[in-house]
N, C-alpha and C. Protein backbone atom coordinates (compact mmCIF):
# COMPACT_ATOMS: atom_id res chain seq x y z
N UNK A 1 -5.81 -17.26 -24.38
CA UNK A 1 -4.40 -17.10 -24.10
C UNK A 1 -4.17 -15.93 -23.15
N UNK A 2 -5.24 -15.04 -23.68
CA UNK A 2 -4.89 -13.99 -22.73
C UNK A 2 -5.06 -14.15 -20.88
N UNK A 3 -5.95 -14.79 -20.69
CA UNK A 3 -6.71 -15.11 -19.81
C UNK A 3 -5.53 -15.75 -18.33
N UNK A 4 -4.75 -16.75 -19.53
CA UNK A 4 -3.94 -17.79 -19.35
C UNK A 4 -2.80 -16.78 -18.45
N UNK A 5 -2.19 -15.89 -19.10
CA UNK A 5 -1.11 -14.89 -19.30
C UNK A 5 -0.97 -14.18 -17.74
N UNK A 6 -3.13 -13.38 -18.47
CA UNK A 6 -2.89 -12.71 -16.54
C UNK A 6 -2.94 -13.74 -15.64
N UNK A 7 -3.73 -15.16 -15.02
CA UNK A 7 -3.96 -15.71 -14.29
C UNK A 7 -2.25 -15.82 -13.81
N UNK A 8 -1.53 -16.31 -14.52
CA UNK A 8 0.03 -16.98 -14.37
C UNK A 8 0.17 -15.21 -13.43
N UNK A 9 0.30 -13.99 -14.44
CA UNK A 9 1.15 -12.95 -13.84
C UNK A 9 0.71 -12.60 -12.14
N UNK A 10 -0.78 -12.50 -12.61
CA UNK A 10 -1.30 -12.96 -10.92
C UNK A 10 -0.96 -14.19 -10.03
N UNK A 11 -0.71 -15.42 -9.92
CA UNK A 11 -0.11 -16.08 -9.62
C UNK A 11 1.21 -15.64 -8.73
N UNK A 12 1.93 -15.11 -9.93
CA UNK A 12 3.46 -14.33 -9.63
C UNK A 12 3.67 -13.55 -8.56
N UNK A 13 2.83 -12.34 -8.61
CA UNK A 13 2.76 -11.75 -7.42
C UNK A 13 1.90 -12.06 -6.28
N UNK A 14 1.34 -13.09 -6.31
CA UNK A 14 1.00 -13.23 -5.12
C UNK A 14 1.99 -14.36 -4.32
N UNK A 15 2.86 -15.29 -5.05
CA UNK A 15 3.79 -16.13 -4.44
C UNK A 15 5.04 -14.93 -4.28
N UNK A 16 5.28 -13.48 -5.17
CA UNK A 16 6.03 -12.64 -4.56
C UNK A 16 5.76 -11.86 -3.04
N UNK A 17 4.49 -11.74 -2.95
CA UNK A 17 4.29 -11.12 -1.85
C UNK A 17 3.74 -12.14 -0.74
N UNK A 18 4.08 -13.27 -1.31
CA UNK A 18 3.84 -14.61 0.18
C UNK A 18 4.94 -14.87 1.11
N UNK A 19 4.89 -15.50 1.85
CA UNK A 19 6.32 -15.99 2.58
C UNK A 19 6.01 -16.33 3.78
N UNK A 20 6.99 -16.70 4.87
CA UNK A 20 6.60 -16.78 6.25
C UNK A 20 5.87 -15.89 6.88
N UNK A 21 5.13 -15.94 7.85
CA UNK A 21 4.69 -14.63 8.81
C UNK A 21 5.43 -14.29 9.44
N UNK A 22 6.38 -14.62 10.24
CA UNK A 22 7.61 -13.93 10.63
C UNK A 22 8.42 -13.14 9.95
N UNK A 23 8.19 -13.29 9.17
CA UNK A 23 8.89 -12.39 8.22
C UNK A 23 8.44 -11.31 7.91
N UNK A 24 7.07 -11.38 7.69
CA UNK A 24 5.97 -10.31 7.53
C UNK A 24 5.94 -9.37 8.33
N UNK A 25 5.98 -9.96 9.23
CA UNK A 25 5.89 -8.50 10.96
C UNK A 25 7.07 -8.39 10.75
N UNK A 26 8.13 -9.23 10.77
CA UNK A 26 9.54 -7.72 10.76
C UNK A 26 9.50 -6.69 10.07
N UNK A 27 9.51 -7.29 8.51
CA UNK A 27 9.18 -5.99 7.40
C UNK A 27 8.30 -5.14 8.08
N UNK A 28 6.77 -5.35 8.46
CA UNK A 28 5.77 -4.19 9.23
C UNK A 28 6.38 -3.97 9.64
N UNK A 29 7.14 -3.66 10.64
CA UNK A 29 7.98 -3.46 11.85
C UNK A 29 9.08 -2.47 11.40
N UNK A 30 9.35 -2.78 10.63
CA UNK A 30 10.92 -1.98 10.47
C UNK A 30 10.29 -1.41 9.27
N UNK A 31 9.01 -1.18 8.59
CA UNK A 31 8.73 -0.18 7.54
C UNK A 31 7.89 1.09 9.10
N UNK A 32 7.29 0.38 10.30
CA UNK A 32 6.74 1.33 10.89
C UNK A 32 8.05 2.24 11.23
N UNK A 33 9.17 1.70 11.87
CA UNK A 33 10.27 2.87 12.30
C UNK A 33 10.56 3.77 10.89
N UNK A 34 10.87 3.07 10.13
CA UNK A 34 11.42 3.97 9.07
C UNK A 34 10.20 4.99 8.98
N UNK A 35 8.76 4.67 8.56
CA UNK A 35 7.67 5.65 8.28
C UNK A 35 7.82 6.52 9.47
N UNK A 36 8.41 6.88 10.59
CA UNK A 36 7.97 7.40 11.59
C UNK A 36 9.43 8.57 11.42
N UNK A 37 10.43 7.71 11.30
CA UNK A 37 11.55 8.76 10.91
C UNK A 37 11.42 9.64 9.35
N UNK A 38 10.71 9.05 8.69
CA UNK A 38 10.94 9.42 6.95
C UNK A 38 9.42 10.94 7.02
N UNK A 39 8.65 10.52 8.26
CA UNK A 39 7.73 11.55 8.21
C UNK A 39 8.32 12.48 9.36
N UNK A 40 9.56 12.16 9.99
CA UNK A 40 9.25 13.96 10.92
C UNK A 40 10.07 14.73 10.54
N UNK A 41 10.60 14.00 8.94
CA UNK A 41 11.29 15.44 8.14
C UNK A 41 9.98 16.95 8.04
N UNK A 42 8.79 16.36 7.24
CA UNK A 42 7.74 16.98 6.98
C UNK A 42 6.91 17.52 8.46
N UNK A 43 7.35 17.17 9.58
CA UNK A 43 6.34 17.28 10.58
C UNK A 43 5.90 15.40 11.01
N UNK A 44 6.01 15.81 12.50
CA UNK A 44 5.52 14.59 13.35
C UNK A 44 4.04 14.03 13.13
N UNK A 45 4.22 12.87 12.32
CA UNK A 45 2.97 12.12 12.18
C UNK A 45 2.55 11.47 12.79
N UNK A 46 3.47 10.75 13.78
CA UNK A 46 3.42 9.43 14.52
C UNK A 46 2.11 9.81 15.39
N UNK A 47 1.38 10.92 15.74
CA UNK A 47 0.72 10.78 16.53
C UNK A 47 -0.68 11.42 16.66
N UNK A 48 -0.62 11.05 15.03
CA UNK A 48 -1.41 11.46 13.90
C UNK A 48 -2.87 10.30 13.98
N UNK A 49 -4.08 10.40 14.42
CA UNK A 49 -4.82 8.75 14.59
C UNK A 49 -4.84 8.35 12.86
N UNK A 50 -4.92 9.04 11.85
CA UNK A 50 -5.37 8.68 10.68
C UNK A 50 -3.82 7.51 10.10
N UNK A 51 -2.32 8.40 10.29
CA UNK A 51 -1.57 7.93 10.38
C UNK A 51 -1.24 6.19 11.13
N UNK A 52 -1.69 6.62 12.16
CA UNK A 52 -1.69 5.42 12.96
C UNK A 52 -2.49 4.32 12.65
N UNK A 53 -3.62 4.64 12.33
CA UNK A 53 -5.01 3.32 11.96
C UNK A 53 -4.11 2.90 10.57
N UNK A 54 -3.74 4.05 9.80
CA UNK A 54 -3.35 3.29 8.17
C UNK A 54 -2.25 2.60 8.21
N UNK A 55 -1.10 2.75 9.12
CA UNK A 55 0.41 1.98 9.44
C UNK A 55 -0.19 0.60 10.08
N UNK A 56 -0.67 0.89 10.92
CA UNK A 56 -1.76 -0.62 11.49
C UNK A 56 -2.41 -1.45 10.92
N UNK A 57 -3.31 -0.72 9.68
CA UNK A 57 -3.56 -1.94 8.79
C UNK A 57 -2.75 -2.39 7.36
N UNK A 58 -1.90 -1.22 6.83
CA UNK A 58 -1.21 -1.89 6.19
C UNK A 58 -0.05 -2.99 6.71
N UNK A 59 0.23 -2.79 8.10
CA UNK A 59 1.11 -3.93 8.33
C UNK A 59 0.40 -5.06 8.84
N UNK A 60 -0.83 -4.80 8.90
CA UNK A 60 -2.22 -6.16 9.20
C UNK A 60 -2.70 -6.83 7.86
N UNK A 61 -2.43 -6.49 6.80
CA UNK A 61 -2.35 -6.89 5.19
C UNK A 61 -1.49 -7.02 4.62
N UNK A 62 -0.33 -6.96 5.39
CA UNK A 62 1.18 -7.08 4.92
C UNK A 62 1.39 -6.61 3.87
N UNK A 63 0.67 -5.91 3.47
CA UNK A 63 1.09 -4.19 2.91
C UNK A 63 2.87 -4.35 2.55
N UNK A 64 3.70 -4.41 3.48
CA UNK A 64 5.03 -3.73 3.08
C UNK A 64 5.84 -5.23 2.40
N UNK A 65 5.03 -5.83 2.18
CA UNK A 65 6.23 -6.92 1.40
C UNK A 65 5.89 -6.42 0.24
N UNK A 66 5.21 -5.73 -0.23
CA UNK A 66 5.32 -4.83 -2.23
C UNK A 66 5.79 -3.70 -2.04
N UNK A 67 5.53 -2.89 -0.49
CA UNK A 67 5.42 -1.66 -0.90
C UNK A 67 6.32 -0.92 0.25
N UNK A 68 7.07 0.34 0.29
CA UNK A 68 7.89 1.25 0.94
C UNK A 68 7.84 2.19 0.88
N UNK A 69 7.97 2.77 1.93
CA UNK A 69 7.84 4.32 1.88
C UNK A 69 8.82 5.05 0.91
N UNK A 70 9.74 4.89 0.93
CA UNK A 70 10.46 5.58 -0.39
C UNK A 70 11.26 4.69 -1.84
N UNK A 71 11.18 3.46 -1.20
CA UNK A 71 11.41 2.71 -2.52
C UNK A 71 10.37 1.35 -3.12
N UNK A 72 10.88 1.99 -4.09
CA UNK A 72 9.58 1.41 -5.15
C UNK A 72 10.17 -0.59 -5.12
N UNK A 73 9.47 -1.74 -4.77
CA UNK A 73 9.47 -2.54 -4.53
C UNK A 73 8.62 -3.41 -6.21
N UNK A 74 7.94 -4.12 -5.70
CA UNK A 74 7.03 -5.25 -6.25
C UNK A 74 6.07 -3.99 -6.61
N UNK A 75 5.60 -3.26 -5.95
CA UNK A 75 4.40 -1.88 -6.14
C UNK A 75 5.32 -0.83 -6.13
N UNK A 76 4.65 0.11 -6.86
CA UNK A 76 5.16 1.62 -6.04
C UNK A 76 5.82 1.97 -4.59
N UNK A 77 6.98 2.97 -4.69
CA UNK A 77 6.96 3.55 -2.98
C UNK A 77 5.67 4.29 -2.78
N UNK A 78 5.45 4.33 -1.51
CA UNK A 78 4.14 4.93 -0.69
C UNK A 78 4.07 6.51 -1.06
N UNK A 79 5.30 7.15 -0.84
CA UNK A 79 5.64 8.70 -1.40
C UNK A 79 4.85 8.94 -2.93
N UNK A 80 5.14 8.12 -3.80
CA UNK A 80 5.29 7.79 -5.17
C UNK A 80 3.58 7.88 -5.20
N UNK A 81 3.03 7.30 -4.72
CA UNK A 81 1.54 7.15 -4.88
C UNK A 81 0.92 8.13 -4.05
N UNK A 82 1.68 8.93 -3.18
CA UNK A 82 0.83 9.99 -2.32
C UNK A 82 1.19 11.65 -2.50
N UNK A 83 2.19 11.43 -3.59
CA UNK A 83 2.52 12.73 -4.86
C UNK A 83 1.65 12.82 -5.36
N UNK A 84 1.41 11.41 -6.52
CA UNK A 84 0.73 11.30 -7.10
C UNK A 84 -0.86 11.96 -7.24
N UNK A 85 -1.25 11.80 -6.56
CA UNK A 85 -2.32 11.75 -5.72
C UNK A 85 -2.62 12.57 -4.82
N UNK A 86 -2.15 13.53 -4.75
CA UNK A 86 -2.06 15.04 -3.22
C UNK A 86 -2.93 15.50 -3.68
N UNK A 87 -3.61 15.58 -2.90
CA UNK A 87 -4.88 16.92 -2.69
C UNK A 87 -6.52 16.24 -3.48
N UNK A 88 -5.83 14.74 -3.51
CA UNK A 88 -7.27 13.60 -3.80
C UNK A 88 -8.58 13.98 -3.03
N UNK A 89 -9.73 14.13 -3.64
CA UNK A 89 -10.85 14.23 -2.83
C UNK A 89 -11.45 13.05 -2.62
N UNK A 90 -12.74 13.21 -1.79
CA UNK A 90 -13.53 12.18 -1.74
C UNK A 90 -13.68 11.00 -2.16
N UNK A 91 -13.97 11.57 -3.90
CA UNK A 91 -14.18 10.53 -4.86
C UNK A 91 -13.07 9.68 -5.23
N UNK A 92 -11.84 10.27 -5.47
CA UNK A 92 -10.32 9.68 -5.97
C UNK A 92 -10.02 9.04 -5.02
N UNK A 93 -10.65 9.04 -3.34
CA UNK A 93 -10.13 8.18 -2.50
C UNK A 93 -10.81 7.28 -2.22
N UNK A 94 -12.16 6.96 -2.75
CA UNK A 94 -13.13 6.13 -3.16
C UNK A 94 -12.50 5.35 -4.48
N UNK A 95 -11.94 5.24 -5.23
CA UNK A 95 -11.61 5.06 -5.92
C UNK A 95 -10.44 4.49 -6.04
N UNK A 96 -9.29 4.86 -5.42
CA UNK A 96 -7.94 4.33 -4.64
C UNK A 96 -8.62 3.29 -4.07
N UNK A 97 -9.53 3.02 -2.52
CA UNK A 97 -9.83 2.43 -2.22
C UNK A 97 -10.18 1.34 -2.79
N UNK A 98 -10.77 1.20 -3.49
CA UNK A 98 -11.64 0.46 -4.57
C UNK A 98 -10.60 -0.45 -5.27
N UNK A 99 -9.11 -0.02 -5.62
CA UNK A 99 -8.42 -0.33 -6.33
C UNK A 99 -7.77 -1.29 -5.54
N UNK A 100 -7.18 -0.98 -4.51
CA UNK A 100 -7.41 -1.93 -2.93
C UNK A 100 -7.70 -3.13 -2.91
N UNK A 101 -8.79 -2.88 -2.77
CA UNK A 101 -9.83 -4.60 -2.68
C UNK A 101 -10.07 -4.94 -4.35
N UNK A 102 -10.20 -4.63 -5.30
CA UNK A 102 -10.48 -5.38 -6.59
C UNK A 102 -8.77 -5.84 -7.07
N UNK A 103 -7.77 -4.66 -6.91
CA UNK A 103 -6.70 -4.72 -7.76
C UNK A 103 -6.32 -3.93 -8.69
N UNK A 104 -5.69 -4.05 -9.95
CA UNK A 104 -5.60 -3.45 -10.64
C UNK A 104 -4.18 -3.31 -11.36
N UNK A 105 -4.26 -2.88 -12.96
CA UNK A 105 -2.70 -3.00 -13.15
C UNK A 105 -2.77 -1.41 -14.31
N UNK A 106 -1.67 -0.95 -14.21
CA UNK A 106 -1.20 -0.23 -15.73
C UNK A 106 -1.23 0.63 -15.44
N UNK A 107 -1.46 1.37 -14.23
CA UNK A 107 -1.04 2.44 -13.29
C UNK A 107 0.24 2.73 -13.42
N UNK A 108 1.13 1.74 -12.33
CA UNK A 108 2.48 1.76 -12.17
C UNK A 108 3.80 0.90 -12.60
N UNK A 109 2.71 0.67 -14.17
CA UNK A 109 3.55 -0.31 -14.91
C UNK A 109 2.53 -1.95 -15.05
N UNK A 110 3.45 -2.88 -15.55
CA UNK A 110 3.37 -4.11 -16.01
C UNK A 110 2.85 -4.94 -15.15
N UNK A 111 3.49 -5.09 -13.85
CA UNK A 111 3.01 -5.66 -12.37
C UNK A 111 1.73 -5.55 -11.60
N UNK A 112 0.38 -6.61 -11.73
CA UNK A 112 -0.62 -6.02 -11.82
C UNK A 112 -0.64 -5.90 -10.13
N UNK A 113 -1.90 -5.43 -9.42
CA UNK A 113 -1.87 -5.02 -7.99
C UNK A 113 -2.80 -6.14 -7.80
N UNK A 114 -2.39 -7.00 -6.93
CA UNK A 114 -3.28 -8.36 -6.54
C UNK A 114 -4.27 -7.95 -5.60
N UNK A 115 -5.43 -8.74 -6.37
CA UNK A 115 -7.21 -7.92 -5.18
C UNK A 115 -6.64 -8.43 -3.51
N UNK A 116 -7.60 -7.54 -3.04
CA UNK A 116 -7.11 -8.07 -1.25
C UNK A 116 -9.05 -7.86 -0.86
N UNK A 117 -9.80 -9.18 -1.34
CA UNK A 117 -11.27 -8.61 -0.62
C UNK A 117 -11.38 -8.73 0.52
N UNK A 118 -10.31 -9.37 1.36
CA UNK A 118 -10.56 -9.28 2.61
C UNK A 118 -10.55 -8.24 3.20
N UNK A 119 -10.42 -7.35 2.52
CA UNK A 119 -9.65 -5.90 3.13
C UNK A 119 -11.41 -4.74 2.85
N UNK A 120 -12.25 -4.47 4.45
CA UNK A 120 -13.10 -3.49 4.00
C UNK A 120 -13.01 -2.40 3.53
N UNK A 121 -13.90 -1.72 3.15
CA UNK A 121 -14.09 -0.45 2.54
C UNK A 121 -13.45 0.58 3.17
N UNK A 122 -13.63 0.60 4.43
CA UNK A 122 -13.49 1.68 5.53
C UNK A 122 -11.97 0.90 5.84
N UNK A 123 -11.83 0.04 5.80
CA UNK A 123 -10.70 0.11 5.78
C UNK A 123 -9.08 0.34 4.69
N UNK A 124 -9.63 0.06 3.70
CA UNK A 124 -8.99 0.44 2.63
C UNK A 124 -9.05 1.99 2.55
N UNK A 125 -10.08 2.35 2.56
CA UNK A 125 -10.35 4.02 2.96
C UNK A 125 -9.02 4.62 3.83
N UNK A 126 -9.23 4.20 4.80
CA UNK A 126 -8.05 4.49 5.95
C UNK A 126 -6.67 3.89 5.27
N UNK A 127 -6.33 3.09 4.94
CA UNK A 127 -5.10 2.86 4.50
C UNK A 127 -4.64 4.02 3.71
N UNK A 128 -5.12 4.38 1.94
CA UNK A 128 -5.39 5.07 1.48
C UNK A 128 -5.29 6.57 2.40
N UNK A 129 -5.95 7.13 2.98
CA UNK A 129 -5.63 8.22 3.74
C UNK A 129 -4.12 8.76 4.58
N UNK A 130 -3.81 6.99 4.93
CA UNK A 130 -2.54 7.10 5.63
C UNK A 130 -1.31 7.41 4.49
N UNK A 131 -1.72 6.80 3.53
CA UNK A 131 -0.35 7.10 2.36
C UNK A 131 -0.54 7.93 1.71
N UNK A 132 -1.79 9.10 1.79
CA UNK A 132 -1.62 10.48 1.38
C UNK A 132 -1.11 11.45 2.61
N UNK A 133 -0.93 10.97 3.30
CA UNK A 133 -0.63 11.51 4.56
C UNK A 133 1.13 11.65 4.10
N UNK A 134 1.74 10.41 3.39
CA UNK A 134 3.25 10.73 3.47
C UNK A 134 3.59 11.53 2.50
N UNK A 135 3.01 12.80 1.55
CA UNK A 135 3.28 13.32 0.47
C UNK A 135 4.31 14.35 1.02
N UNK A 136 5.59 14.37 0.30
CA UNK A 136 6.69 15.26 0.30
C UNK A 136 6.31 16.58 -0.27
């Protein structure tokens, strides 16, 4: 039964975070302006390469149909997880990463985080880097 329960809740979010591709790049699109204004409160990121590679592939994984820089969606806001998480070393970002490509739930509640294996190491790495990058 249990089995039954997660497969369905997984299911859920992944027809939540599906939709047209057009749709997809706008959201990227209009989460990159906002990330670019929401970071030069703290100092200009935009021209940041770590910044840049991680905005690039989260909107290449369509990243922003769960997730926002300041509001909490289907996932966590991006802020929310890079509080969290400030001053992560090596290992914790090995580990973030990791969470990435397998998934994971009970972190940020009930809503589990749907695996993405398409998504490499080094690149999840870099994503990960970019959303510790937005810590207030």
């Amino acid at each position: 039964m249990k089995k039954i329960l997660l497969s369905l809740s997984i299911l859920s979010v992944i027809a939540a975070c599906g939709g047209g591709e057009t749709d997809k790049k706008s959201e990227g699109e209009g989460s990159a302006s906002t990330s670019t204004s929401t970071t030069s409160e703290s100092g200009d990121l935009s021209s940041n390469p770590v910044y840049q590679k991680g905005l690039e592939l989260t909107g290449k994984y369509q990243c922003p149909t769960c997730h926002k820089i300041d509001e909490k969606l289907t996932g966590p806001a991006y802020r929310e997880v890079a509080n969290k998480y400030a001053g992560a070393d090596d290992a914790k970002i090995a580990e973030l990463s990791k969470k990435i490509i397998e998934g994971g739930s009970g972190v940020w509640g009930e809503i589990p985080m749907t695996p993405h294996p398409n998504v490499s190491e080094q690149e999840a790495k870099e994503m990960v880097q970019y959303i510790l990058l937005l810590k207030k």
